[in-house]
Structure formats: C-alpha cells, structure tokens
N, C-alpha and C. Protein backbone atom coordinates (compact mmCIF):
# COMPACT_ATOMS: atom_id res chain seq x y z
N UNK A 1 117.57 94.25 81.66
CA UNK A 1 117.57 95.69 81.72
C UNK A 1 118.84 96.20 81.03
N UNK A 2 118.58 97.15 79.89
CA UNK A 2 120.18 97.76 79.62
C UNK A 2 120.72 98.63 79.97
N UNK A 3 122.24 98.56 80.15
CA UNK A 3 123.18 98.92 81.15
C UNK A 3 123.14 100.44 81.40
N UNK A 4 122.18 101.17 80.28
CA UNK A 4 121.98 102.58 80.27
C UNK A 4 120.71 102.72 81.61
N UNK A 5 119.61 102.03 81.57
CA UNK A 5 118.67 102.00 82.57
C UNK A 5 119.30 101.56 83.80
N UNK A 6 120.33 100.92 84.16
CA UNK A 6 120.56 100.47 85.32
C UNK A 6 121.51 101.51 85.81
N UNK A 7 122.69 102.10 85.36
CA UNK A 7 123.15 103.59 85.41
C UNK A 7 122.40 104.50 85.85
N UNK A 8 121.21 104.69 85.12
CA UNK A 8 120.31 106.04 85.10
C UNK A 8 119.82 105.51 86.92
N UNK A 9 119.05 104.65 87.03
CA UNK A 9 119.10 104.06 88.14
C UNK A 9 119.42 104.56 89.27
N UNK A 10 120.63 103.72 89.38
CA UNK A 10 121.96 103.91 90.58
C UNK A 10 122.12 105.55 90.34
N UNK A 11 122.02 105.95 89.72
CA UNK A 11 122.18 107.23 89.95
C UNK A 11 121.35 108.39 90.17
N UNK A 12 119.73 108.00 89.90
CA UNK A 12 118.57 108.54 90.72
C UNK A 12 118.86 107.92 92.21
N UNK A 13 119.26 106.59 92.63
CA UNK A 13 119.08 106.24 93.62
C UNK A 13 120.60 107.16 95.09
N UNK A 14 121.61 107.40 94.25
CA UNK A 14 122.36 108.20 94.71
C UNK A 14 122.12 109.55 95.46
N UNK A 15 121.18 110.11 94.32
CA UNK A 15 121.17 111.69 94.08
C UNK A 15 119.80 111.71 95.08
N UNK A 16 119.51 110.76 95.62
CA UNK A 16 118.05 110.54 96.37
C UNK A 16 118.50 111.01 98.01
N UNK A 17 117.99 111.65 99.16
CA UNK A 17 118.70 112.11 99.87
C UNK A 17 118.65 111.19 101.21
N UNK A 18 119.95 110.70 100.95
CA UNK A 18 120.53 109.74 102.34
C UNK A 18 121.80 110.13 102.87
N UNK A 19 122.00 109.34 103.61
CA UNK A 19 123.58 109.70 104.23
C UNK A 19 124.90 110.27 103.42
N UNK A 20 124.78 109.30 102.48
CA UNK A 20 125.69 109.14 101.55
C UNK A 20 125.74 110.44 100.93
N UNK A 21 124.60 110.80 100.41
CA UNK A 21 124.72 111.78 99.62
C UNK A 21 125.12 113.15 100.88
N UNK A 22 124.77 112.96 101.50
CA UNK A 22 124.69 114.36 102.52
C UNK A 22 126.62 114.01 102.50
N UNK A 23 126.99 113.26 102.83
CA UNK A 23 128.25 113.66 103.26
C UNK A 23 129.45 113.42 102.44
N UNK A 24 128.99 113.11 101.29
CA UNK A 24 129.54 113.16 99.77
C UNK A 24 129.72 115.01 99.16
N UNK A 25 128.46 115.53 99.67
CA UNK A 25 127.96 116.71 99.26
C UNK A 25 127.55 116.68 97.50
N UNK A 26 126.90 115.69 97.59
CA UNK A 26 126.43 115.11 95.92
C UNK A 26 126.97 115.11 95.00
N UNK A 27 128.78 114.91 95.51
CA UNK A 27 129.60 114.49 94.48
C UNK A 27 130.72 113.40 94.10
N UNK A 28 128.89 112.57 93.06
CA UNK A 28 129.54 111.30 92.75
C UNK A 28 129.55 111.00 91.13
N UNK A 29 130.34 110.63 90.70
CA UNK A 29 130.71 110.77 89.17
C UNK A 29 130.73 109.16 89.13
N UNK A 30 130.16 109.35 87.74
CA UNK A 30 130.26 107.72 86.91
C UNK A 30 131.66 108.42 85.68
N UNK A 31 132.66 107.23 86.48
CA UNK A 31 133.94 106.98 85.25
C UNK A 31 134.92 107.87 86.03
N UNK A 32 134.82 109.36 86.07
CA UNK A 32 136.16 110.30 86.77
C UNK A 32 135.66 111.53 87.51
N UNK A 33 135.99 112.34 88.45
CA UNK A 33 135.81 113.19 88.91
C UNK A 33 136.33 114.34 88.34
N UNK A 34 135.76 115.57 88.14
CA UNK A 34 135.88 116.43 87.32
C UNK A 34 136.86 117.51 87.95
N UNK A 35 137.98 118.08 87.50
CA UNK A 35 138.89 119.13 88.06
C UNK A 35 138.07 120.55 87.68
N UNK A 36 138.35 121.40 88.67
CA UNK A 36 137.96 122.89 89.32
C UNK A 36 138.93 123.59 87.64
N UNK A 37 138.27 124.52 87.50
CA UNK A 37 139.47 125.25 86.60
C UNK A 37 140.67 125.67 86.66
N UNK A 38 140.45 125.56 88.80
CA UNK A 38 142.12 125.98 88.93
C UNK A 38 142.87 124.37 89.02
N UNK A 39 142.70 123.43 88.18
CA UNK A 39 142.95 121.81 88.62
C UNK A 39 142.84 121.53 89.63
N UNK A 40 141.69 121.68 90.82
CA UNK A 40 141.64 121.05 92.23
C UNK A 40 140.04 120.32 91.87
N UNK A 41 140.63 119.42 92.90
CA UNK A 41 139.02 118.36 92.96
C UNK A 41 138.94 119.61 94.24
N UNK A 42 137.23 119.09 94.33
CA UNK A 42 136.32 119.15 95.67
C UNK A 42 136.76 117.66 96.43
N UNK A 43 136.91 117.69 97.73
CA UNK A 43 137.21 116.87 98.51
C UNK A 43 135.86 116.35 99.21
N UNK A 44 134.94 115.29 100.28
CA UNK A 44 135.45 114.28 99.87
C UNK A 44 134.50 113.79 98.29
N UNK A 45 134.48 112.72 97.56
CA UNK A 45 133.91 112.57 96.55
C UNK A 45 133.66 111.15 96.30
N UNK A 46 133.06 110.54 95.49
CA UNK A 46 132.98 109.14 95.21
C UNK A 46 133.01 108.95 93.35
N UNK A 47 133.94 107.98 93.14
CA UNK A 47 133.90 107.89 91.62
C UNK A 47 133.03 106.83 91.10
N UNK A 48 131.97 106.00 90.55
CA UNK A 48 131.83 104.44 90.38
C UNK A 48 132.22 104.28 89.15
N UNK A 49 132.57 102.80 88.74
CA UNK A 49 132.71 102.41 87.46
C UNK A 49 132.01 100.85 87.17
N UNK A 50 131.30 100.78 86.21
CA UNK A 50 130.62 99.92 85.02
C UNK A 50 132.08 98.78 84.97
N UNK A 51 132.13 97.78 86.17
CA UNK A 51 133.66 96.87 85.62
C UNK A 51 133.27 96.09 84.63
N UNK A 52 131.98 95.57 84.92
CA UNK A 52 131.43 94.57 83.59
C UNK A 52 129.83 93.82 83.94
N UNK A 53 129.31 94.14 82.49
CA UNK A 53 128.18 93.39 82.72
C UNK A 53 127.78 92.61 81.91
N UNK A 54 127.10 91.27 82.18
CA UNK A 54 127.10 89.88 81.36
C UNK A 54 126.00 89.39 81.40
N UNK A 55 125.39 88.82 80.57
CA UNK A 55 124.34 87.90 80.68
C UNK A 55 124.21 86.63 81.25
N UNK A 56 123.04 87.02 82.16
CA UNK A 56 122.70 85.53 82.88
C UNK A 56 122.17 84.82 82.24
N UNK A 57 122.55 83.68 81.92
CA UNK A 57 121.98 82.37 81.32
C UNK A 57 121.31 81.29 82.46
N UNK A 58 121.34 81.95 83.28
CA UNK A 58 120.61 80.52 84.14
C UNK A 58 119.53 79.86 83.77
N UNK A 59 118.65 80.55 83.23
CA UNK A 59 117.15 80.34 83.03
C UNK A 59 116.99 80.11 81.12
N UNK A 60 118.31 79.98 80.60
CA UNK A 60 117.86 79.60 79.21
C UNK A 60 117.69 80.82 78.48
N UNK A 61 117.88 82.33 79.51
CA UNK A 61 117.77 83.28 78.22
C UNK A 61 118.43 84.42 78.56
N UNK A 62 118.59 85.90 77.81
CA UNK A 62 119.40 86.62 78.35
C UNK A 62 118.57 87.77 78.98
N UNK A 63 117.57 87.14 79.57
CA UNK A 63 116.69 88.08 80.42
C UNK A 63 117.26 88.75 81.72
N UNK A 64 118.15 88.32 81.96
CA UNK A 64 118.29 88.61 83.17
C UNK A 64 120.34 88.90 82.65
N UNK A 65 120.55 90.78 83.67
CA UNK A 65 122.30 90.85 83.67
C UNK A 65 122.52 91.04 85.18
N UNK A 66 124.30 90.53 84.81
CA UNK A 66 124.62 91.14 85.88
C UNK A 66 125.68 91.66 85.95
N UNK A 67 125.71 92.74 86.92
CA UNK A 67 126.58 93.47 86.98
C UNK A 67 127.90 93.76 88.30
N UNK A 68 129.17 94.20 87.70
CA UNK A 68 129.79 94.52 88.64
C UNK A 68 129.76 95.96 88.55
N UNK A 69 130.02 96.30 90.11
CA UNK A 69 130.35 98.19 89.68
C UNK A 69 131.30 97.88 90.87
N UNK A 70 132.53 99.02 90.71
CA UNK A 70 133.28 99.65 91.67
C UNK A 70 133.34 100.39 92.23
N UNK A 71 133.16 101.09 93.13
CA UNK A 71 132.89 102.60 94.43
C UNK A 71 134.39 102.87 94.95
N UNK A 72 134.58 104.09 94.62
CA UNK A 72 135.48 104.46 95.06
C UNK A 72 135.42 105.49 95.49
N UNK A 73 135.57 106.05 97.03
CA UNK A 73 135.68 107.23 97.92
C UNK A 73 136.71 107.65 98.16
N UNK A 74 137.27 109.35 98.12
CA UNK A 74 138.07 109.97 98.32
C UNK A 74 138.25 110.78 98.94
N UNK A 75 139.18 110.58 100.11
CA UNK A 75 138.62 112.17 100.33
C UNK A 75 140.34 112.72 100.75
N UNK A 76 140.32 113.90 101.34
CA UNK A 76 142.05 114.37 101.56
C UNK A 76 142.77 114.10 103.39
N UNK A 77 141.86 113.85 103.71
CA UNK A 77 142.18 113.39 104.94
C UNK A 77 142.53 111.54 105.52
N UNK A 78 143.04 111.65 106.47
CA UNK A 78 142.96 110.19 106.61
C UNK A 78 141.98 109.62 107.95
N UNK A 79 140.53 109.79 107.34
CA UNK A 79 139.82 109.69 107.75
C UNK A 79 139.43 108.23 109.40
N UNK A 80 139.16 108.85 109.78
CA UNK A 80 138.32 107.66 110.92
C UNK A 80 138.49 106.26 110.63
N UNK A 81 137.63 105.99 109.43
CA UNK A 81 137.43 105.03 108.71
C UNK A 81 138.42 104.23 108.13
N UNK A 82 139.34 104.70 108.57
CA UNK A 82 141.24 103.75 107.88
C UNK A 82 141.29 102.85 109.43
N UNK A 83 141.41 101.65 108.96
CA UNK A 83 141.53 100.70 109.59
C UNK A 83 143.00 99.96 109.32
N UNK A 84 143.93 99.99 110.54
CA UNK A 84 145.04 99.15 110.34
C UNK A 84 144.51 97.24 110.55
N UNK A 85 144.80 97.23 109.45
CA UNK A 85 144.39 95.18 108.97
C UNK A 85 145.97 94.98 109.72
C-alpha cells in the first residue's frame, strides 16, 4: 500500500467519531499543529508523524510495508494522565 493511502487512511479512521476524536475536538494534524493568527494553538491536540516506512521482504517481495508513526498529545494542563514512573 503507498504511504499516501495509508495516511489518507489513519486519517479517515481518526476523523471517524470515537473517543479520541470527541476529546481531541478533531484536532489532529499530520507533521505540525497549526497557530491561531493571534500565534496561539487550540489546546488539547494531537500531532502524528510518518517516522519511517520500509519494505517487507519476508515473503520475497515488496508487497507488503511497514510502518512507524509517532502520536503526540498536547494539551496545557497537567493532566490526570501524568504518571510519576
């Protein structure tokens, strides 16, 4: 599959209405999050990024990729979800 169809993808599958999206408030950017005109983000948000994708050779051909992506959530608070390790 090329890396444009698997994007388009993940990102119908985002914009599709689950949790995530509800409490994102459907703002998730591939690569950077976009500044307000007065330079403020919307708070909270998610960025992903394309780290790399390669061909699987297992099977003798390059039918098959794979991919890494990175998720990154932001938000301005220090949310619930911060865990002291």
């Amino acid at each position: 599959m090329p890396v444009s169809a698997f994007l388009t993808g993940l990102y119908n599958k985002l914009n599709s209405t689950n949790n995530l999206k509800t409490a994102l408030s459907s703002r998730f950017y591939l690569g950077h999050a976009p500044q307000n005109t007065d330079g403020t983000t919307l708070y909270p948000y998610m960025v992903y990024h394309l780290i790399n994708d390669a061909p699987d050779w297992d099977f003798g051909s390059a039918e098959y990729e794979d991919y890494l992506i990175q998720f990154d959530i932001v938000s301005k608070s220090p949310s619930a979800s911060y865990r002291d390790w």
